[in-house]
C-alpha atoms as a PDB file:
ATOM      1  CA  UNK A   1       1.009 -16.611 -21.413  1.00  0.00           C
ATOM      2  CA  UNK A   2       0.379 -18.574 -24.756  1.00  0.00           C
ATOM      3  CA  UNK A   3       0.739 -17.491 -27.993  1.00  0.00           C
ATOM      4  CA  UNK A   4       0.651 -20.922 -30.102  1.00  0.00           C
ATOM      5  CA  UNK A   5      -2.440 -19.622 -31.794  1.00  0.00           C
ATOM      6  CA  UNK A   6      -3.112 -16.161 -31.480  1.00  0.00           C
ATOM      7  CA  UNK A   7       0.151 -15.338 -33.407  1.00  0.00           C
ATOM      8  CA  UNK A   8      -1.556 -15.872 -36.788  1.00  0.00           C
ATOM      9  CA  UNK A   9      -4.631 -13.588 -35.624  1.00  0.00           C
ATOM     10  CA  UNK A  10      -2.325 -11.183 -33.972  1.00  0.00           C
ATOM     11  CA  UNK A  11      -2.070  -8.926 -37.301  1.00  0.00           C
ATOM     12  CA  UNK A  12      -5.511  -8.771 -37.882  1.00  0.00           C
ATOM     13  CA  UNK A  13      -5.743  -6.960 -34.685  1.00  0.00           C
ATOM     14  CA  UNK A  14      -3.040  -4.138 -34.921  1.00  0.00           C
ATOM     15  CA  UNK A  15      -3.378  -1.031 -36.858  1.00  0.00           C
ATOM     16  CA  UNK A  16      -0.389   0.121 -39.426  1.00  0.00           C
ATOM     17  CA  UNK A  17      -0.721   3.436 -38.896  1.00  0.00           C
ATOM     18  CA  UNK A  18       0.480   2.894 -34.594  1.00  0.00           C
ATOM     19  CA  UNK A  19       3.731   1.218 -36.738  1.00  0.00           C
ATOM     20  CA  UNK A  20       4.392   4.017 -38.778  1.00  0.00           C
ATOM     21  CA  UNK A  21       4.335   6.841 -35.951  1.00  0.00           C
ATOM     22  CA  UNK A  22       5.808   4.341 -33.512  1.00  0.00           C
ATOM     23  CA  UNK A  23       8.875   3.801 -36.361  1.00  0.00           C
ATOM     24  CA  UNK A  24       9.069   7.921 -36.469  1.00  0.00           C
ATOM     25  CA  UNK A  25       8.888   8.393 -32.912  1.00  0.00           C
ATOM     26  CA  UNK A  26      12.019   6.139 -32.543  1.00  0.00           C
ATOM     27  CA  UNK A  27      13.828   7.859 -35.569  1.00  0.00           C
ATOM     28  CA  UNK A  28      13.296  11.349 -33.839  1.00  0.00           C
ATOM     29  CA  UNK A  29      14.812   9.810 -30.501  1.00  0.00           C
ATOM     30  CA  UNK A  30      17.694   7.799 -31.406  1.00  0.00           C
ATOM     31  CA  UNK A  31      20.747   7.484 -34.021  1.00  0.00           C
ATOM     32  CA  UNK A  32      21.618   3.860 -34.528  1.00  0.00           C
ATOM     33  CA  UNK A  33      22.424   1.070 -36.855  1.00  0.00           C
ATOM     34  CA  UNK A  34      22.371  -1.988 -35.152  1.00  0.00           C
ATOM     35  CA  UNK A  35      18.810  -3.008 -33.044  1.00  0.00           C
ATOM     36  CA  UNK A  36      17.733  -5.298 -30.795  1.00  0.00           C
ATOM     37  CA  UNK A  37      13.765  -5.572 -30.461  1.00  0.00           C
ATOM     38  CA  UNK A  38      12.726  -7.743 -27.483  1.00  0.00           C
ATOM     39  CA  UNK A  39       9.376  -9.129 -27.728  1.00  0.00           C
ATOM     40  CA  UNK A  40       9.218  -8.682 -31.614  1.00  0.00           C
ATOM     41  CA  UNK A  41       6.118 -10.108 -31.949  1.00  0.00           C
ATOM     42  CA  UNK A  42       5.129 -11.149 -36.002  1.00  0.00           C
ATOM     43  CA  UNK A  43       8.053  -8.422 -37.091  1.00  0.00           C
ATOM     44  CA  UNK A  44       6.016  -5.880 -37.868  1.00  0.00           C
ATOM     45  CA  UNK A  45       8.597  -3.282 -36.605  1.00  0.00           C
ATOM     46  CA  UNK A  46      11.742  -5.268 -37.350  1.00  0.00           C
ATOM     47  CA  UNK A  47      10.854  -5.209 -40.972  1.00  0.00           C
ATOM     48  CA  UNK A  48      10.073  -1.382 -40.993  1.00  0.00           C
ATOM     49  CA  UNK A  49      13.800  -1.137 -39.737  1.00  0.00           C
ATOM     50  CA  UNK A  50      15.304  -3.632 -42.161  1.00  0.00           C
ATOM     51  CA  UNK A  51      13.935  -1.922 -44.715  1.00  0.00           C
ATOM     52  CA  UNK A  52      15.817   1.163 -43.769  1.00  0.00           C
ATOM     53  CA  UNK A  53      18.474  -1.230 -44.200  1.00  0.00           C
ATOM     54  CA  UNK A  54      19.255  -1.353 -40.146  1.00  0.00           C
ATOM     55  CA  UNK A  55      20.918  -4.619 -38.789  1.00  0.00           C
ATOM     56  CA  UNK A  56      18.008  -5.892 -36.555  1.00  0.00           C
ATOM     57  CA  UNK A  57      18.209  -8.535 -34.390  1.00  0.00           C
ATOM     58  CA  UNK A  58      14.798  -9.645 -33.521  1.00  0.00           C
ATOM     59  CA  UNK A  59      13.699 -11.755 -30.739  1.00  0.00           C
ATOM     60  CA  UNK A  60      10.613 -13.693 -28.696  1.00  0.00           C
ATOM     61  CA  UNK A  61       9.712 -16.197 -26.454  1.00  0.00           C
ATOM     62  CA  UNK A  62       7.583 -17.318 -28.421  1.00  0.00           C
ATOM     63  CA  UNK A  63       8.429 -19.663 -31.613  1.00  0.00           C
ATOM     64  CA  UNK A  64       4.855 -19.175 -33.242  1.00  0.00           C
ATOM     65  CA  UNK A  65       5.528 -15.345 -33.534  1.00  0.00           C
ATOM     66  CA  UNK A  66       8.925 -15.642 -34.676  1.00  0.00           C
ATOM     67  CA  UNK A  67       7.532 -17.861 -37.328  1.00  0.00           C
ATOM     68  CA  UNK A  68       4.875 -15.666 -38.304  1.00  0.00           C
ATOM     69  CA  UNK A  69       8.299 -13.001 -38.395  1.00  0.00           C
ATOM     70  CA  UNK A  70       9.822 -15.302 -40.421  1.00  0.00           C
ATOM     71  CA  UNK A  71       7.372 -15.852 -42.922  1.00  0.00           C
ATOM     72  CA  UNK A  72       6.717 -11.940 -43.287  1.00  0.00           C
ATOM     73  CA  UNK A  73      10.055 -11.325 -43.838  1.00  0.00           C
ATOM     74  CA  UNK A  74      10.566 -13.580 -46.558  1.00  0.00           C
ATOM     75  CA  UNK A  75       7.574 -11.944 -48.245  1.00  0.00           C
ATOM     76  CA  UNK A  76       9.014  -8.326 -47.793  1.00  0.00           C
ATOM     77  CA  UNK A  77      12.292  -9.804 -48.817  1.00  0.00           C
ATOM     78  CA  UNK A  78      14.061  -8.164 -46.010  1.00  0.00           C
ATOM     79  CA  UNK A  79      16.813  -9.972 -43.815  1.00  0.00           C
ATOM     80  CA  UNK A  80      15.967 -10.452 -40.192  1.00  0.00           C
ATOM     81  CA  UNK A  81      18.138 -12.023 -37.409  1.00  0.00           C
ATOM     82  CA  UNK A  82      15.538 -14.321 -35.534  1.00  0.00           C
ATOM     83  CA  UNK A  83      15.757 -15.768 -32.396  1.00  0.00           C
ATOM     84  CA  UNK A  84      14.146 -16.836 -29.423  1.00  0.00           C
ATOM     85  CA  UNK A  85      14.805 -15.463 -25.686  1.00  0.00           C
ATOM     86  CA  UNK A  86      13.341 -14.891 -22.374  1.00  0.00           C
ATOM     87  CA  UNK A  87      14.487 -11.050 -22.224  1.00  0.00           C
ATOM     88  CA  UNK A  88      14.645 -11.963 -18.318  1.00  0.00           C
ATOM     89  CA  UNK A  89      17.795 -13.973 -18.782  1.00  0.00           C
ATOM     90  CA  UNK A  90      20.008 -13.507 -21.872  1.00  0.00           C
ATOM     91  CA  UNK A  91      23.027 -12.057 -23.088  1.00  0.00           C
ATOM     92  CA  UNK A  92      24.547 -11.007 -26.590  1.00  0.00           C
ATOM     93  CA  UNK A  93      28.328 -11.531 -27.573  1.00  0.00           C
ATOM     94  CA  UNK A  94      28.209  -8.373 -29.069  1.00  0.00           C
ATOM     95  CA  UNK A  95      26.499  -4.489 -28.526  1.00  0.00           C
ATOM     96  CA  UNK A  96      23.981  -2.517 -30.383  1.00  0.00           C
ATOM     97  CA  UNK A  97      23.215   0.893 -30.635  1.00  0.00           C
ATOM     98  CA  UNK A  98      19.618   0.756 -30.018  1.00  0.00           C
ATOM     99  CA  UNK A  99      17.227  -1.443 -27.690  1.00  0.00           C
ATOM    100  CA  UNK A 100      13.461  -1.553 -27.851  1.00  0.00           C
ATOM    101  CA  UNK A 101      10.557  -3.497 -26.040  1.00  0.00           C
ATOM    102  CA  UNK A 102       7.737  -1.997 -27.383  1.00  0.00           C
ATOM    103  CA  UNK A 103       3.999  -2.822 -27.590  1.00  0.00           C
ATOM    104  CA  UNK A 104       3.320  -3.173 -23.500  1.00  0.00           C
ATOM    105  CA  UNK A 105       5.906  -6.206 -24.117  1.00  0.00           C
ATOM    106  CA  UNK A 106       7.625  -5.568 -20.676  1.00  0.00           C
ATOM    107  CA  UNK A 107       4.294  -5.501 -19.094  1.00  0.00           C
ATOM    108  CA  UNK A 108       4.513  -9.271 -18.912  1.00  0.00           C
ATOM    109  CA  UNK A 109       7.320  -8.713 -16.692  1.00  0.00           C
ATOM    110  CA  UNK A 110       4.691  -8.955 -12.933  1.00  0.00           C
ATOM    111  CA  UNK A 111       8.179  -9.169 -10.715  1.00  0.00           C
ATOM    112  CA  UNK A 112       9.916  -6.219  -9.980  1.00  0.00           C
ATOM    113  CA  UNK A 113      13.103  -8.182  -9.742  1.00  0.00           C
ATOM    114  CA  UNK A 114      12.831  -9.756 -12.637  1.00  0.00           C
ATOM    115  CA  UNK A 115      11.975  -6.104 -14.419  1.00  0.00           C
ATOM    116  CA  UNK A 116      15.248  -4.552 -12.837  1.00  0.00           C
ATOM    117  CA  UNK A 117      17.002  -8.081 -14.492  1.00  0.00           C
ATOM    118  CA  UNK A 118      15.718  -7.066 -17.871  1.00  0.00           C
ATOM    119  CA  UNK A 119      17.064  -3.815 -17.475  1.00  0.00           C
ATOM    120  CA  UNK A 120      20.339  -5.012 -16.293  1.00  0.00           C
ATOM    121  CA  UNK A 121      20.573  -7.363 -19.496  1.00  0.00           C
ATOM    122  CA  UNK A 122      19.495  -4.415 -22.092  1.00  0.00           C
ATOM    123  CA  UNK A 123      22.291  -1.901 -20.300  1.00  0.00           C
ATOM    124  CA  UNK A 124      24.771  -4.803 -21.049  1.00  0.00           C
ATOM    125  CA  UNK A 125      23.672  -5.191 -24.453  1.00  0.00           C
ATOM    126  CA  UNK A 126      23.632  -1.495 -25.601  1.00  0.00           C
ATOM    127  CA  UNK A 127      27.324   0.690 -26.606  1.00  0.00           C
ATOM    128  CA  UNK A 128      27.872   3.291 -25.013  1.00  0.00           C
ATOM    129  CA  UNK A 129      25.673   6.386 -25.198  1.00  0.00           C
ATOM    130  CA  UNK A 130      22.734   3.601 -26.734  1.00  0.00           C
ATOM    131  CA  UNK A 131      19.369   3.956 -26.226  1.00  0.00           C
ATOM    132  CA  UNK A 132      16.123   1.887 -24.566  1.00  0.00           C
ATOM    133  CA  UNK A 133      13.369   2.929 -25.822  1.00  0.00           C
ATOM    134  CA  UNK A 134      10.160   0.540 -24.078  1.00  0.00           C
ATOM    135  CA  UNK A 135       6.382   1.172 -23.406  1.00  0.00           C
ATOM    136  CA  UNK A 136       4.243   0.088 -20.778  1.00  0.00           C
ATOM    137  CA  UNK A 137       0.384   0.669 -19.493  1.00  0.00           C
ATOM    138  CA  UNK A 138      -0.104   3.179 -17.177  1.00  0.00           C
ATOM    139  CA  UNK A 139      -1.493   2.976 -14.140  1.00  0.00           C
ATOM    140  CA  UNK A 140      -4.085   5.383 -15.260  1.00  0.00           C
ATOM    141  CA  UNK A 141      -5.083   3.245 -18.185  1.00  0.00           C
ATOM    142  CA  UNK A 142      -5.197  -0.003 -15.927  1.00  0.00           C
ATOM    143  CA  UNK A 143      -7.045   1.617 -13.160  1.00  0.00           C
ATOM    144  CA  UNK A 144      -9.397   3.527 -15.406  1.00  0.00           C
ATOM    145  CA  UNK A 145      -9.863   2.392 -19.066  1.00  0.00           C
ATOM    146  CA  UNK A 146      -9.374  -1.153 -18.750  1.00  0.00           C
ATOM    147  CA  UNK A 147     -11.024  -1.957 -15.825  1.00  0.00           C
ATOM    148  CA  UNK A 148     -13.751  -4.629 -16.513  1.00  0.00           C
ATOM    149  CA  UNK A 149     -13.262  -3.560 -20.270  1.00  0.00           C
ATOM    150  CA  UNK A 150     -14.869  -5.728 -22.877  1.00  0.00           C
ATOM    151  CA  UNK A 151     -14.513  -5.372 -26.780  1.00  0.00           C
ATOM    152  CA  UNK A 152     -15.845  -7.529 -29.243  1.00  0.00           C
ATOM    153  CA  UNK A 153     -15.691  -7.089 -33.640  1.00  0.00           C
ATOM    154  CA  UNK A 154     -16.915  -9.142 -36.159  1.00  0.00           C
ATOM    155  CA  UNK A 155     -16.397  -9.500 -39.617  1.00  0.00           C
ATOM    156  CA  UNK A 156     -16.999 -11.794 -42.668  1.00  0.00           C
ATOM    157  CA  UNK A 157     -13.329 -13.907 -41.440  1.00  0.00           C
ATOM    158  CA  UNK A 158     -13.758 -13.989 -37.677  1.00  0.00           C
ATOM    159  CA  UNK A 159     -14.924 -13.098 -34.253  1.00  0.00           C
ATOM    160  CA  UNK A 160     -13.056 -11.314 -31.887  1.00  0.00           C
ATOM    161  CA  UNK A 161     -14.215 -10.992 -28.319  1.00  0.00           C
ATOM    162  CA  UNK A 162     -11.330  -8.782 -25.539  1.00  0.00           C
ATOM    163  CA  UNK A 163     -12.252  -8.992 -21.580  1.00  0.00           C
ATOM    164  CA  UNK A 164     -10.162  -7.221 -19.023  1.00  0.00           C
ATOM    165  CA  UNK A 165     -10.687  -7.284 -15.091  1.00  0.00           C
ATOM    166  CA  UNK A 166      -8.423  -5.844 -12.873  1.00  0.00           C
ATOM    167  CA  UNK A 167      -7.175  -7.439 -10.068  1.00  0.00           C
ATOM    168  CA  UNK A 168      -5.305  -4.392  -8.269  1.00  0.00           C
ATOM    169  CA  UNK A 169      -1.925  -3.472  -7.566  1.00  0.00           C
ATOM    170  CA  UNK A 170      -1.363  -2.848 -11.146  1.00  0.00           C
ATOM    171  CA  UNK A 171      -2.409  -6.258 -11.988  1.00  0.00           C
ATOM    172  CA  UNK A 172      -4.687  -7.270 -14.795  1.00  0.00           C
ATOM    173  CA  UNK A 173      -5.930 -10.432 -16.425  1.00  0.00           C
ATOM    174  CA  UNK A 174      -6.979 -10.725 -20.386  1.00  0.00           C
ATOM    175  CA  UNK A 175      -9.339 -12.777 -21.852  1.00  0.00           C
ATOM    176  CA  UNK A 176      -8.930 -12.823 -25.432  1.00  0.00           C
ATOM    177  CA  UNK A 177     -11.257 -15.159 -27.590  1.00  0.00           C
ATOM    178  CA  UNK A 178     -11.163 -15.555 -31.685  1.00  0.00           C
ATOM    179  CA  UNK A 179     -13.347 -17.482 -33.309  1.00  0.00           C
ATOM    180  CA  UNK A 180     -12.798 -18.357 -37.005  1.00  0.00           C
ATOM    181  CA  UNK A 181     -15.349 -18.474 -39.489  1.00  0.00           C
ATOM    182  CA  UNK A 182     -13.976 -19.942 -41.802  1.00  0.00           C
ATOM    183  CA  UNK A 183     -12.076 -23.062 -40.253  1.00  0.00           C
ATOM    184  CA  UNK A 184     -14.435 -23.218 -36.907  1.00  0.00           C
ATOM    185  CA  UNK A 185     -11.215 -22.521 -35.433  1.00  0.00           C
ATOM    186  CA  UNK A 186     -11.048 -21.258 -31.264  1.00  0.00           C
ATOM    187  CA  UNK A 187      -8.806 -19.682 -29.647  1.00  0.00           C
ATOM    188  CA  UNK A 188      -8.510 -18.834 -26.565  1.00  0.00           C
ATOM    189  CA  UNK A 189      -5.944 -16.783 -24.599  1.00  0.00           C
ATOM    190  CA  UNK A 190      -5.148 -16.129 -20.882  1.00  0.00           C
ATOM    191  CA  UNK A 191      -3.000 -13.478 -19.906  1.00  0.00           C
ATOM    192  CA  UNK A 192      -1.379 -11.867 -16.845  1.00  0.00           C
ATOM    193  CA  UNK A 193       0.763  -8.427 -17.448  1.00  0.00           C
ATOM    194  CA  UNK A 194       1.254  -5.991 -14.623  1.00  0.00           C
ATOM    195  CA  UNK A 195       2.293  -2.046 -15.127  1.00  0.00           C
ATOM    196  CA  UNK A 196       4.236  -0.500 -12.043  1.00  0.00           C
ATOM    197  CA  UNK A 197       4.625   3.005 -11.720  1.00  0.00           C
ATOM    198  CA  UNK A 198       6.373   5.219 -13.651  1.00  0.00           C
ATOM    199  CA  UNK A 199       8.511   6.408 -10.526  1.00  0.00           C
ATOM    200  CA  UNK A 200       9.594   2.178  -9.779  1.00  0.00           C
ATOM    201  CA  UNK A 201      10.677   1.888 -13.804  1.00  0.00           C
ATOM    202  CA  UNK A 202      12.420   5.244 -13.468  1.00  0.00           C
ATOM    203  CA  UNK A 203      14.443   3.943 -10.394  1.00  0.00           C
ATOM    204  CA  UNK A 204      15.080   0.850 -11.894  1.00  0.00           C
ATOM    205  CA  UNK A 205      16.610   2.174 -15.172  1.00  0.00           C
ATOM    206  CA  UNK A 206      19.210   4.059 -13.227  1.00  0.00           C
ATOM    207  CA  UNK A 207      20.043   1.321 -10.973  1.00  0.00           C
ATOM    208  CA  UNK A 208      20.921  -0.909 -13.996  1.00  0.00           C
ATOM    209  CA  UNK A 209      23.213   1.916 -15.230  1.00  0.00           C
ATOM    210  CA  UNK A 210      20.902   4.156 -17.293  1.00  0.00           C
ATOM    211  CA  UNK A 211      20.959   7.656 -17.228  1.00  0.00           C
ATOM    212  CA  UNK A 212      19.164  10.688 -19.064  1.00  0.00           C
ATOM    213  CA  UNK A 213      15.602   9.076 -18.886  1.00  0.00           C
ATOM    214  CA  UNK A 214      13.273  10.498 -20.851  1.00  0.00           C
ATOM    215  CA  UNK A 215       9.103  10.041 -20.440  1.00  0.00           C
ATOM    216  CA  UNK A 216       6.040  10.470 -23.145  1.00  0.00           C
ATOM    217  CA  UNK A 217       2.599   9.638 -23.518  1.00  0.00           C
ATOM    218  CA  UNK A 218       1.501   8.296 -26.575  1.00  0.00           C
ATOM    219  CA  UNK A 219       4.472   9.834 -28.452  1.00  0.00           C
ATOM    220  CA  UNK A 220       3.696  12.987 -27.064  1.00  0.00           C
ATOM    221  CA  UNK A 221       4.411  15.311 -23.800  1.00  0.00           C
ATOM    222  CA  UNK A 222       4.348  12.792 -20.807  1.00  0.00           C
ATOM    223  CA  UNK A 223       0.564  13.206 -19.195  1.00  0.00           C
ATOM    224  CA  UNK A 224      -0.049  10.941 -16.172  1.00  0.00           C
ATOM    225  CA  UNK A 225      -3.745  10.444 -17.576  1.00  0.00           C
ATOM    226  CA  UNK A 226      -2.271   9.031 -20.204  1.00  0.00           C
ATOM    227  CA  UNK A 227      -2.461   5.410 -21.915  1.00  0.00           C
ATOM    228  CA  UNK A 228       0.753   4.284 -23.131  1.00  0.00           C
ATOM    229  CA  UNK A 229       4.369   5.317 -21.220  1.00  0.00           C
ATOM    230  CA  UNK A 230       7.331   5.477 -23.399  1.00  0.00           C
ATOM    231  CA  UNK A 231      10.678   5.622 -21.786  1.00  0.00           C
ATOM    232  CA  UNK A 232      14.007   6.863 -23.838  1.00  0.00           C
ATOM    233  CA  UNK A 233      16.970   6.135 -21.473  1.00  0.00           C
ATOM    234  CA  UNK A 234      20.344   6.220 -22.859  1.00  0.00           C
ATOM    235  CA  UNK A 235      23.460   4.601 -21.329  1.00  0.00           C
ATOM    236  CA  UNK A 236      26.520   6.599 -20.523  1.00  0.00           C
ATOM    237  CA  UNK A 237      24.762   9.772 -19.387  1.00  0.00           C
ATOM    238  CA  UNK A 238      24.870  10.782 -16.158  1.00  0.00           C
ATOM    239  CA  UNK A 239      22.108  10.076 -13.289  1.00  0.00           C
END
């Protein structure tokens, strides 16, 4: 997975409006103060918090995105704790109230182990009675809807071309190529995520410690011929 380009496209792609009900959906499910957002991406989200004057702490692998973050958050003049981790292997010397991993992040995640590891490392990272709230594809949606998918748009700036194939077992490979019009710039992405199912996160969640687990679809009443899973688990409830 590379995002040393695609970062400064990434915007361009990604409609507000998914921010905005994403940012209420989270308000409706969890009280907190303090967040941690894995897989932050260019801080679209962590900026809608700051600005609701949260404490976010907001983190990526990847040090183009977080620089795109940075950059965004100087120009909405909000304060953002930055950094970079693998949300496979990192602890915090302190606890938050809320977790998130949202936008199919954890979908990156293709070993179970390593899945159950995040988990394990968000449980130790939340207070007591905090809350994970993540997304993933469905099954349905990688089976079904992005199957040998293709999408292309063009406008007066650039060309964007989106190829899917499915490779089974959950597993699917992205082709994602942007041309720029104005530079004669190409890039060209390559990427792996894998969804398990719902049933394999659900077990995993309470092994780590979570309890009180919680399902939607697409912010709404969990459908299994859905798109996007949410998850709301909360630690300190019981299994």
């Amino acid at each position: 997975m590379s995002y040393e380009n695609f970062a400064f496209y990434y915007d361009s792609l990604m409609d507000n409006k998914f921010y905005n009900d994403y940012y209420r959906f989270i308000n409706n499910h969890a009280k907190f103060q303090a967040v941690l957002e894995l897989g932050c991406g260019t801080g679209s989200m962590a900026i809608k918090m700051a600005r609701a004057k949260k404490e976010v702490y907001a983190t990526d692998l990847s040090d183009e995105m977080l620089e795109v973050a940075r950059l965004k958050a100087m120009e909405a003049n909000v304060d953002l704790m930055l950094r970079k981790i693998d949300m496979r292997d990192f602890e915090v010397g302190f606890q938050v109230d809320l977790v998130t991993c949202l936008c199919d992040s954890l979908n990156y995640i293709i070993d179970k182990n390593e899945v159950f590891q995040v988990f394990n490392n968000v449980h130790n990272s939340l207070k007591h009675d905090g809350t994970f709230i993540f997304d993933v594809n469905s099954i349905y949606k990688v089976e079904h809807v992005i199957n040998d998918y293709h999408e292309a748009e063009s406008d007066d700036e650039f060309d964007f071309n989106w190829d899917t194939k499915y490779l089974g077992d959950g597993l699917v490979e992205h082709f994602v190529k942007i041309l720029n019009k104005e530079t004669g710039e190409l890039v060209n992405e390559h990427h792996i995520q894998k969804t398990f199912p719902v049933e394999t996160y659900r077990e995993l969640l309470e092994k780590a410690g979570f309890g009180d687990i919680e399902l939607y679809s697409d912010f709404q009443e969990y459908q299994p011929e859905c798109q996007r899973v949410i998850f709301v688990a909360r630690k300190g409830a019981k299994i």
